[in-house]
C-alpha atoms as a PDB file:
ATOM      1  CA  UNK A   1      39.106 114.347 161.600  1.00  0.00           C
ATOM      2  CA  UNK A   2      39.773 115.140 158.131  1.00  0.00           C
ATOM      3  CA  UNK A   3      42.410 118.187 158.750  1.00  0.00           C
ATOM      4  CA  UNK A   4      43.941 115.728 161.144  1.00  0.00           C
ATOM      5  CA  UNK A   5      44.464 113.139 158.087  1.00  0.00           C
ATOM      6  CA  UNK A   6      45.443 115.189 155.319  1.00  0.00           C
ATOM      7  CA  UNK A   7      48.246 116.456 157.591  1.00  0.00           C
ATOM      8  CA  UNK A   8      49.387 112.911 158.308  1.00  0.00           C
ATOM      9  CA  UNK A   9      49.106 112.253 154.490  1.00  0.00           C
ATOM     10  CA  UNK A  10      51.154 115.581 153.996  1.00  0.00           C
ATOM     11  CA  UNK A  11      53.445 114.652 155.989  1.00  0.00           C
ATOM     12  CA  UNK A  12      54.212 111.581 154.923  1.00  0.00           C
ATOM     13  CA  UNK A  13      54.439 112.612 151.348  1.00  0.00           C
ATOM     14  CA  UNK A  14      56.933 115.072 152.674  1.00  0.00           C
ATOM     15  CA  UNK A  15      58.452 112.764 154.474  1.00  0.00           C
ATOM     16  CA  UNK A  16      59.192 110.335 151.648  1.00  0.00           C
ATOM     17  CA  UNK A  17      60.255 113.516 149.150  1.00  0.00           C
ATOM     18  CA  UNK A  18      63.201 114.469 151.805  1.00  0.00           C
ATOM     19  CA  UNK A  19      64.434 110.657 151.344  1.00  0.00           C
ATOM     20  CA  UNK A  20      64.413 110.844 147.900  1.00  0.00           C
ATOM     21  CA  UNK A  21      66.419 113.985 147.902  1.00  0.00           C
ATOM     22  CA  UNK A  22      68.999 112.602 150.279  1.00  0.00           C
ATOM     23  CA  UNK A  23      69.148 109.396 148.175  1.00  0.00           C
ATOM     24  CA  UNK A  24      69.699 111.442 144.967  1.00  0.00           C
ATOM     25  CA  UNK A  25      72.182 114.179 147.015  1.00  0.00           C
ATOM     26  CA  UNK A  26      74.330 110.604 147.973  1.00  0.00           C
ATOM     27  CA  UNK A  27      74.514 109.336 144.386  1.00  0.00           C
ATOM     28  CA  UNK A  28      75.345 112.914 143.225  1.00  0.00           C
ATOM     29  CA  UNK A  29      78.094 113.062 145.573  1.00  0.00           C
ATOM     30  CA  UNK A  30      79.638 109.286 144.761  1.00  0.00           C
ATOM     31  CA  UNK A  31      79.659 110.274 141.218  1.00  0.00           C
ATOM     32  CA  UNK A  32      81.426 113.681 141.579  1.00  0.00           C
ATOM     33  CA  UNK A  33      83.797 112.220 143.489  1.00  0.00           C
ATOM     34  CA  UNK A  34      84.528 109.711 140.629  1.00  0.00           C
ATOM     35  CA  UNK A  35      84.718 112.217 137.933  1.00  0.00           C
ATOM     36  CA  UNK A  36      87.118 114.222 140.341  1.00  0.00           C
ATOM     37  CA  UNK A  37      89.481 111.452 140.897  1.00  0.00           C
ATOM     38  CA  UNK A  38      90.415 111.115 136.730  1.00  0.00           C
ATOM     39  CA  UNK A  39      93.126 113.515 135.481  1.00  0.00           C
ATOM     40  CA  UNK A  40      90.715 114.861 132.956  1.00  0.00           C
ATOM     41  CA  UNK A  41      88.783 116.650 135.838  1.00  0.00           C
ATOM     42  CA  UNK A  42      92.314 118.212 136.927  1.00  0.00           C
ATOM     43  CA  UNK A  43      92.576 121.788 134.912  1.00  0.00           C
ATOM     44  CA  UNK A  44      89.091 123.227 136.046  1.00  0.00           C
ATOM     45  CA  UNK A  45      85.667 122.143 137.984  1.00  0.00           C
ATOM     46  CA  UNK A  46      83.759 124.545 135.788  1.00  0.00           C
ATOM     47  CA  UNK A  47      85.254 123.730 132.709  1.00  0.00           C
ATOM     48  CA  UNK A  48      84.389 120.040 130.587  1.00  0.00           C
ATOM     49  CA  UNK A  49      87.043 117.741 130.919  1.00  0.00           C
ATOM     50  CA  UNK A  50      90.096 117.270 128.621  1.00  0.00           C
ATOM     51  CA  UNK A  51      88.995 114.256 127.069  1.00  0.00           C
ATOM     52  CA  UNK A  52      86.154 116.576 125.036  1.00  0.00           C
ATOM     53  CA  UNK A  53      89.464 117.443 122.878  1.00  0.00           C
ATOM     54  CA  UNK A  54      90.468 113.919 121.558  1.00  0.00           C
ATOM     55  CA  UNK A  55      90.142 112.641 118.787  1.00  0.00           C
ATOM     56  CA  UNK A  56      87.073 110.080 119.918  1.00  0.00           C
ATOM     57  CA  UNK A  57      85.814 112.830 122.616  1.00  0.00           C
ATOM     58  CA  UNK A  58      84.381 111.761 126.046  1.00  0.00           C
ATOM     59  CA  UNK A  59      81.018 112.990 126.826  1.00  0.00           C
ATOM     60  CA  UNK A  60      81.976 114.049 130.362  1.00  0.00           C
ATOM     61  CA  UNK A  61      80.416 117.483 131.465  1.00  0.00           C
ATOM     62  CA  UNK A  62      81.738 119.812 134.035  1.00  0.00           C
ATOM     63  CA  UNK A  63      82.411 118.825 137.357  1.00  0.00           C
ATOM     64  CA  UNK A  64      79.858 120.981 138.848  1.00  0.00           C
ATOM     65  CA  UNK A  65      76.901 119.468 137.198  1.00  0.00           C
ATOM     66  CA  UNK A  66      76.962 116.222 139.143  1.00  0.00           C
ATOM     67  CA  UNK A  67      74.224 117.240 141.396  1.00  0.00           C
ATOM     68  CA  UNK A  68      72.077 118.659 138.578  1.00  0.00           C
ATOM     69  CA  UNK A  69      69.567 115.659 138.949  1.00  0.00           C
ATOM     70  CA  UNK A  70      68.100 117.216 141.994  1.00  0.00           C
ATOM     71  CA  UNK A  71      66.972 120.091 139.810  1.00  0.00           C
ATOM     72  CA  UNK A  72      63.886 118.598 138.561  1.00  0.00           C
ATOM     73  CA  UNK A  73      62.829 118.242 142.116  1.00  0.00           C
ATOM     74  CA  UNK A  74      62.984 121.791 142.453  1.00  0.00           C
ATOM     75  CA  UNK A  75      66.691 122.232 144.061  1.00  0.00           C
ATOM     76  CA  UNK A  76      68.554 124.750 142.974  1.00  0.00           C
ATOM     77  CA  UNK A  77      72.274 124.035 142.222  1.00  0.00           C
ATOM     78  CA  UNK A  78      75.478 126.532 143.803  1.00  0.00           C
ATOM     79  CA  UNK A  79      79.001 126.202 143.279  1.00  0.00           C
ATOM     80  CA  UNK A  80      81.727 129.045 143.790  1.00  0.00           C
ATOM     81  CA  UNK A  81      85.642 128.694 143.567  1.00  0.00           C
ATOM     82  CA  UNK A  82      87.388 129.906 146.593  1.00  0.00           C
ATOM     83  CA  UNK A  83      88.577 133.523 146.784  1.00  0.00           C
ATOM     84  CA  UNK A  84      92.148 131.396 147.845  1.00  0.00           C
ATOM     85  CA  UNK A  85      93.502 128.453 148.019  1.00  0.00           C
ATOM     86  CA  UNK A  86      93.330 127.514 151.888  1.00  0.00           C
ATOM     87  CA  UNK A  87      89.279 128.927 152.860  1.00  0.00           C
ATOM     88  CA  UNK A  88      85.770 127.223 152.015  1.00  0.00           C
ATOM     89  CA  UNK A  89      83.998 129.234 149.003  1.00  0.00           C
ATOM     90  CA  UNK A  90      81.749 131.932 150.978  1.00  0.00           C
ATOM     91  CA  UNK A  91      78.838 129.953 151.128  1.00  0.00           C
ATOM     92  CA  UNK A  92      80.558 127.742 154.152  1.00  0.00           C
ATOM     93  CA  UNK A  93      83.386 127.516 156.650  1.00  0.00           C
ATOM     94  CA  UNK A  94      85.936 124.963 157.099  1.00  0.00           C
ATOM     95  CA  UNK A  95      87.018 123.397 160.410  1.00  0.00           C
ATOM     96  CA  UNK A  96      90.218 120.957 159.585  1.00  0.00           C
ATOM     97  CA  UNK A  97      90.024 117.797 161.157  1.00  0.00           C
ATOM     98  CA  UNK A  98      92.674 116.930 164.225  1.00  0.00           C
ATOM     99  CA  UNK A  99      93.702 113.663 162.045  1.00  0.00           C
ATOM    100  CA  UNK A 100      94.866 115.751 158.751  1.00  0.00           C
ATOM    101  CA  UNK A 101      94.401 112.696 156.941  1.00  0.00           C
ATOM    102  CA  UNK A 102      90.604 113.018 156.860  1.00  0.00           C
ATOM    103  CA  UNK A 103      88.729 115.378 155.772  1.00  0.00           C
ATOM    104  CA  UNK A 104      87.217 117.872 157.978  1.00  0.00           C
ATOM    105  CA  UNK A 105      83.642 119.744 158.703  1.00  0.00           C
ATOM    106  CA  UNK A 106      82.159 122.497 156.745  1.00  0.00           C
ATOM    107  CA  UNK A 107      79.342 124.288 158.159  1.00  0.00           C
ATOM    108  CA  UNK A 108      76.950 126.244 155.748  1.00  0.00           C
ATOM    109  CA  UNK A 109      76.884 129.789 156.624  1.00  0.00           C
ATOM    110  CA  UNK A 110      73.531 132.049 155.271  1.00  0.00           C
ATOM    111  CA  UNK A 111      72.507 129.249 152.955  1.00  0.00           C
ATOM    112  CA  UNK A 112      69.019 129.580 151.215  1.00  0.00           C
ATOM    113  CA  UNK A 113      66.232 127.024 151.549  1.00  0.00           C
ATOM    114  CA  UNK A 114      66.062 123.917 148.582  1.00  0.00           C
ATOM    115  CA  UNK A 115      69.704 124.616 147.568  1.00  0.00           C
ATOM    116  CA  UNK A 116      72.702 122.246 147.238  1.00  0.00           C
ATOM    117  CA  UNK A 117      75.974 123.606 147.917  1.00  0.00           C
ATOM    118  CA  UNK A 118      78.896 121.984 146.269  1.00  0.00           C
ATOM    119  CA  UNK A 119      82.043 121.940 148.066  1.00  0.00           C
ATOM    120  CA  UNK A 120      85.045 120.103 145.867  1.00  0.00           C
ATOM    121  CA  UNK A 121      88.612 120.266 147.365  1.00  0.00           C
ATOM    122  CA  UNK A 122      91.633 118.318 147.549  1.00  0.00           C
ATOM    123  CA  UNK A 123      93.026 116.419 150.880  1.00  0.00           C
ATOM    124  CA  UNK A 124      97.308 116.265 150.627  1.00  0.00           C
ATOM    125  CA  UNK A 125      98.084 114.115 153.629  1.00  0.00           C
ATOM    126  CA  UNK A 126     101.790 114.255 152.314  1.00  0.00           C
ATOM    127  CA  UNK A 127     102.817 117.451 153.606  1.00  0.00           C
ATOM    128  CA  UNK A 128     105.210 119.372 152.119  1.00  0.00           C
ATOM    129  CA  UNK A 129     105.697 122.945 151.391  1.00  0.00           C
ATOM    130  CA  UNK A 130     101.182 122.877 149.734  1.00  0.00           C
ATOM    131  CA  UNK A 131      98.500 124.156 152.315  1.00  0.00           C
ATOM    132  CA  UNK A 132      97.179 120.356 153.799  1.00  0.00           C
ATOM    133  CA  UNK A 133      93.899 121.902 152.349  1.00  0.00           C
ATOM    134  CA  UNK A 134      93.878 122.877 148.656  1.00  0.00           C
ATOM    135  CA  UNK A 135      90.386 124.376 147.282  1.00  0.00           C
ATOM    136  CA  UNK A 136      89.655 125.672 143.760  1.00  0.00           C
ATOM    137  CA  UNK A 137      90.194 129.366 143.357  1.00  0.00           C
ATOM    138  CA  UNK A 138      89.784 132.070 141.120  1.00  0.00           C
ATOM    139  CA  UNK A 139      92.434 134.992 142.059  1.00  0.00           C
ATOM    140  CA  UNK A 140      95.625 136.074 139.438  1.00  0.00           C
ATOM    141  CA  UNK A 141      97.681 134.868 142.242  1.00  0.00           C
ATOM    142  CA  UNK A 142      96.039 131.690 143.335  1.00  0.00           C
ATOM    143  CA  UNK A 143      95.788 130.641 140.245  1.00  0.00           C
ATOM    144  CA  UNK A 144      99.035 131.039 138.977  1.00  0.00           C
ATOM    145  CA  UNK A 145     101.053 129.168 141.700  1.00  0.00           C
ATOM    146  CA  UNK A 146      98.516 126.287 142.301  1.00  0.00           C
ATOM    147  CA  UNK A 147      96.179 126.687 139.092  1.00  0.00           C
ATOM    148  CA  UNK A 148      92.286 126.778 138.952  1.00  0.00           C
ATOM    149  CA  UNK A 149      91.388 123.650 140.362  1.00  0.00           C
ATOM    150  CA  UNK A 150      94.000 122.826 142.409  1.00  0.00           C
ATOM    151  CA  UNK A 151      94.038 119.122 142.612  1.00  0.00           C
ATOM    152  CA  UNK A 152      97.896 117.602 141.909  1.00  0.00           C
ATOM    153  CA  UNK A 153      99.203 114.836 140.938  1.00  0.00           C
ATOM    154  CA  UNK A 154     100.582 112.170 143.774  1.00  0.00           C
ATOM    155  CA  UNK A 155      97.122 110.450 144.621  1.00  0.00           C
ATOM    156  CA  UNK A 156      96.128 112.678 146.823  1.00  0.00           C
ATOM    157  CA  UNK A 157      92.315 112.471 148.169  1.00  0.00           C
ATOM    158  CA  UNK A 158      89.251 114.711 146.514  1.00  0.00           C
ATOM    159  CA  UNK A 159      86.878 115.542 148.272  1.00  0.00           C
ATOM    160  CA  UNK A 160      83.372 116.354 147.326  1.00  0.00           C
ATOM    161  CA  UNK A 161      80.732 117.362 150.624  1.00  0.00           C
ATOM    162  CA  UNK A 162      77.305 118.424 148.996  1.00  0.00           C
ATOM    163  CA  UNK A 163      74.863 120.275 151.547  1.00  0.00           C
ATOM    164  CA  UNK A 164      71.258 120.255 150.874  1.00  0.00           C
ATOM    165  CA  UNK A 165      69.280 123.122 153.008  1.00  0.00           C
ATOM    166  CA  UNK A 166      65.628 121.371 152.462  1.00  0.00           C
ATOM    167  CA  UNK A 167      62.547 123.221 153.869  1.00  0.00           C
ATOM    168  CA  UNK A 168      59.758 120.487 153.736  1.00  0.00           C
ATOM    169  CA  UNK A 169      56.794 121.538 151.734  1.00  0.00           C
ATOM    170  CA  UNK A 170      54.014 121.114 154.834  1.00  0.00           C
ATOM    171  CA  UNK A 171      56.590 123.286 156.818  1.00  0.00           C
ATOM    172  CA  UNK A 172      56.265 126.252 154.383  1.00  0.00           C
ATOM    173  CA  UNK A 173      52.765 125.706 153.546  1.00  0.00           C
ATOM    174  CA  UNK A 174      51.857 125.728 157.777  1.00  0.00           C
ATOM    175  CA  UNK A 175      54.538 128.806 158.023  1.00  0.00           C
ATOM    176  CA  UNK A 176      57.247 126.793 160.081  1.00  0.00           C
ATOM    177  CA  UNK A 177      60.383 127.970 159.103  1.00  0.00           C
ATOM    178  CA  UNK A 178      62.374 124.745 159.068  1.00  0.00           C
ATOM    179  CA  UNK A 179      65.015 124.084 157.443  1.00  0.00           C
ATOM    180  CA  UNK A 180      66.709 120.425 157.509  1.00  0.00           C
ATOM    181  CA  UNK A 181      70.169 120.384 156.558  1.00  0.00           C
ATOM    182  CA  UNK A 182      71.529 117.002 154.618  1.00  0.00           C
ATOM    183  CA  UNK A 183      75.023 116.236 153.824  1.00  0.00           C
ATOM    184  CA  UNK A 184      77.095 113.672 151.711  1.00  0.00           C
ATOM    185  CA  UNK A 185      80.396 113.954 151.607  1.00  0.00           C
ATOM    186  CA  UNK A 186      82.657 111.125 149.494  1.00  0.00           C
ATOM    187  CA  UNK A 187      86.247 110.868 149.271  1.00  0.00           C
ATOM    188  CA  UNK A 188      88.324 109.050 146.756  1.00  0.00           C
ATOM    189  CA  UNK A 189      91.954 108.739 145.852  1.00  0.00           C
ATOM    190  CA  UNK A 190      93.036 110.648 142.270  1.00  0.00           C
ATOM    191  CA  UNK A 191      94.352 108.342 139.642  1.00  0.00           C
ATOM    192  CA  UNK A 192      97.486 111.138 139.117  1.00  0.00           C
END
């Protein structure tokens, strides 16, 4: 009886740790989509913010560090620019929507277990002669026609998805390899 009951009591420890992960991974997201939308967050996501140069600094960090809370819960953290301006970073894949004025679904591709991957782009449901899909890159070439972070003026939408690939504790201790996959995505229109 007693294996029986510390598995129940495993499990719902377990159970209540993967809620508090989501609940954190949602909050992470609604606030990096905040900080995304203010035209300090516009020259970089890696970089801190332009409001660190004035004369009564912010204390905004990087972009990318919105989702450090989960850390102490023992999540690791990934972010990666794009290689160009119109693909996921290489952790994921992109699938566009068939209304291009919402965002679409990205699918985590090779992703390790207890890691949040942080996907930031920028929705233009303008058109124009800019790729509908704009996403943070770091090539000579990317970077000089669009810059590093991509995200223009015109009140477009960011986007931030965070992934979490979670392996519950009671799965690796019994040898199950499971991985559960939670998602938050936000979206909010830039104030330039």
């Amino acid at each position: 009886m007693a294996p029986v009951v510390l598995l129940m009591i495993g499990a719902t420890v377990d159970m209540g740790r993967g809620l508090l992960l989501y609940t954190l991974l949602q909050g992470a997201s609604r606030d990096t989509a905040r900080q995304a939308a203010l035209e300090y967050f516009s020259g970089s996501n890696t970089l801190p913010p332009d409001c660190t140069a004035l004369a009564a600094p912010c204390s905004l960090n990087k972009l990318v560090t919105g989702a450090a809370g989960l850390v102490s819960l023992g999540v690791s953290v990934t972010y990666a620019d794009s290689a160009d301006i119109v693909s996921a970073p290489s952790y994921g894949t992109y699938a566009a929507n068939a209304d291009p004025t919402l965002p679409g679904t990205i699918t985590l591709t090779g992703a390790n277990a207890n890691t949040v991957y942080v996907f930031i782009y920028e929705l233009d449901t303008t058109g124009g002669g800019n790729p509908p899909v704009r996403w943070s890159c770091t090539t000579l070439a990317c970077t000089t026609t669009y810059g590093r972070a991509v995200r223009t003026s015109g009140h477009q939408w960011a986007v931030v998805d965070l992934k979490l690939n979670w392996q519950p504790v009671l799965a690796r201790f019994l040898g199950i390899p499971t991985l559960i996959t939670f998602d938050s995505q936000s979206v909010i229109r830039m104030e330039f």
